[in-house]
Protein backbone atom coordinates (compact mmCIF):
# COMPACT_ATOMS: atom_id res chain seq x y z
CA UNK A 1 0.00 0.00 0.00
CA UNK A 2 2.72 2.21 1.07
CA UNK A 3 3.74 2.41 -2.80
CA UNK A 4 0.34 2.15 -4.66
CA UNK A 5 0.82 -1.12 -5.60
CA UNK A 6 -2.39 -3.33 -5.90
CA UNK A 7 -1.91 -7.23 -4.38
CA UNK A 8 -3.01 -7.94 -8.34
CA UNK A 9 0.21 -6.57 -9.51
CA UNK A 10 2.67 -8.56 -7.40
CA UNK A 11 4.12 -11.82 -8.17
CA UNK A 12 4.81 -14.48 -5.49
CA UNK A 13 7.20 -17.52 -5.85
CA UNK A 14 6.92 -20.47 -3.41
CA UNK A 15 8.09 -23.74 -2.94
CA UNK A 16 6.45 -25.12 0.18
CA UNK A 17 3.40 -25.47 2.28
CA UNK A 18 4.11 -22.17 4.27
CA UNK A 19 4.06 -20.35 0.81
CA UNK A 20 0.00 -21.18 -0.15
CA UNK A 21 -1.35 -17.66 1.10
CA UNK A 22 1.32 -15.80 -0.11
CA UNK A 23 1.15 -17.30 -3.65
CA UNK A 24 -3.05 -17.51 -3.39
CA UNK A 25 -2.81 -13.68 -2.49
CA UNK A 26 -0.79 -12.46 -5.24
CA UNK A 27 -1.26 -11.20 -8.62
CA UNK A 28 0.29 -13.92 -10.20
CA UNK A 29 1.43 -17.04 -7.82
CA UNK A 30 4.76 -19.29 -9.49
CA UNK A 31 5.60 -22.39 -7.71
CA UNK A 32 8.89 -24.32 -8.41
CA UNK A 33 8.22 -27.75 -10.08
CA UNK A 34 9.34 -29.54 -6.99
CA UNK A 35 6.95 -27.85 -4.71
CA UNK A 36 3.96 -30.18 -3.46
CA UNK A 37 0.70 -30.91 -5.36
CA UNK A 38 -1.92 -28.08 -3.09
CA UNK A 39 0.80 -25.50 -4.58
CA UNK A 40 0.48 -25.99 -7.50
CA UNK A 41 -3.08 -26.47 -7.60
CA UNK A 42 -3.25 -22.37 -6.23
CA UNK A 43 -0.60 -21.20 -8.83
CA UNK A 44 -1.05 -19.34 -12.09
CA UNK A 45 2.37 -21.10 -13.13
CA UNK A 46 4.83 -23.29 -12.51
CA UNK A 47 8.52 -22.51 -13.17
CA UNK A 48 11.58 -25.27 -13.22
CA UNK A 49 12.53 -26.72 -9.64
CA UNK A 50 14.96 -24.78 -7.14
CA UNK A 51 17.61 -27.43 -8.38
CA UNK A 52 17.55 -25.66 -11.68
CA UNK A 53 16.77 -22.63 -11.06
CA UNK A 54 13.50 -21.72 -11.64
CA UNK A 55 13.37 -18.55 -9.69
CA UNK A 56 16.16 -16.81 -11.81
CA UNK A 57 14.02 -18.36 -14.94
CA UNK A 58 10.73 -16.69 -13.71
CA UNK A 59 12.37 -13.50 -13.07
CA UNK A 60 14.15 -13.37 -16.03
CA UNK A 61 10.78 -14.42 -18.02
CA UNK A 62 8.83 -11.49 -16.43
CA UNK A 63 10.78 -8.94 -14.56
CA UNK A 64 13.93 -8.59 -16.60
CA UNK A 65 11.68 -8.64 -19.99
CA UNK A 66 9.43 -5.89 -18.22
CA UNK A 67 13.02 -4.00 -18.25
CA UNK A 68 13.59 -4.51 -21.48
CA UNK A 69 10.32 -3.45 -22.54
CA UNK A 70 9.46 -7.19 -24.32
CA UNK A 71 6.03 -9.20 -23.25
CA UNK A 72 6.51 -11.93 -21.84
């Protein structure tokens, strides 16, 4: 709120249990493939495990593009 951001602009990554509120409660919830089945069932994507690196590959998918000014 602080800096006008809306909850449906935020993107959440998660990779376990204590992660399902944060990624139900964001814009656009990404779970790593090796996250359990009830997280994935609440995220808008899934992005490769933490083993190979799918939080660098979601960021660079979405925020770095965003930089660049390409879509995703």
């Amino acid at each position: 709120q602080m800096l006008g951001i809306s909850m449906q602009e935020t993107m959440a990554i998660g990779n376990y249990y204590n992660d399902l509120d944060m990624i139900r409660a964001a814009g656009w919830g990404v779970v790593v493939a090796n996250a359990p089945q009830i997280l994935h069932e609440a995220a808008d994507e899934v992005t490769a495990s933490n083993n190979e690196e799918g939080v660098r590959l979601i960021l660079e998918k979405y925020v770095l593009a965003l930089q660049r000014g390409v879509k995703a």
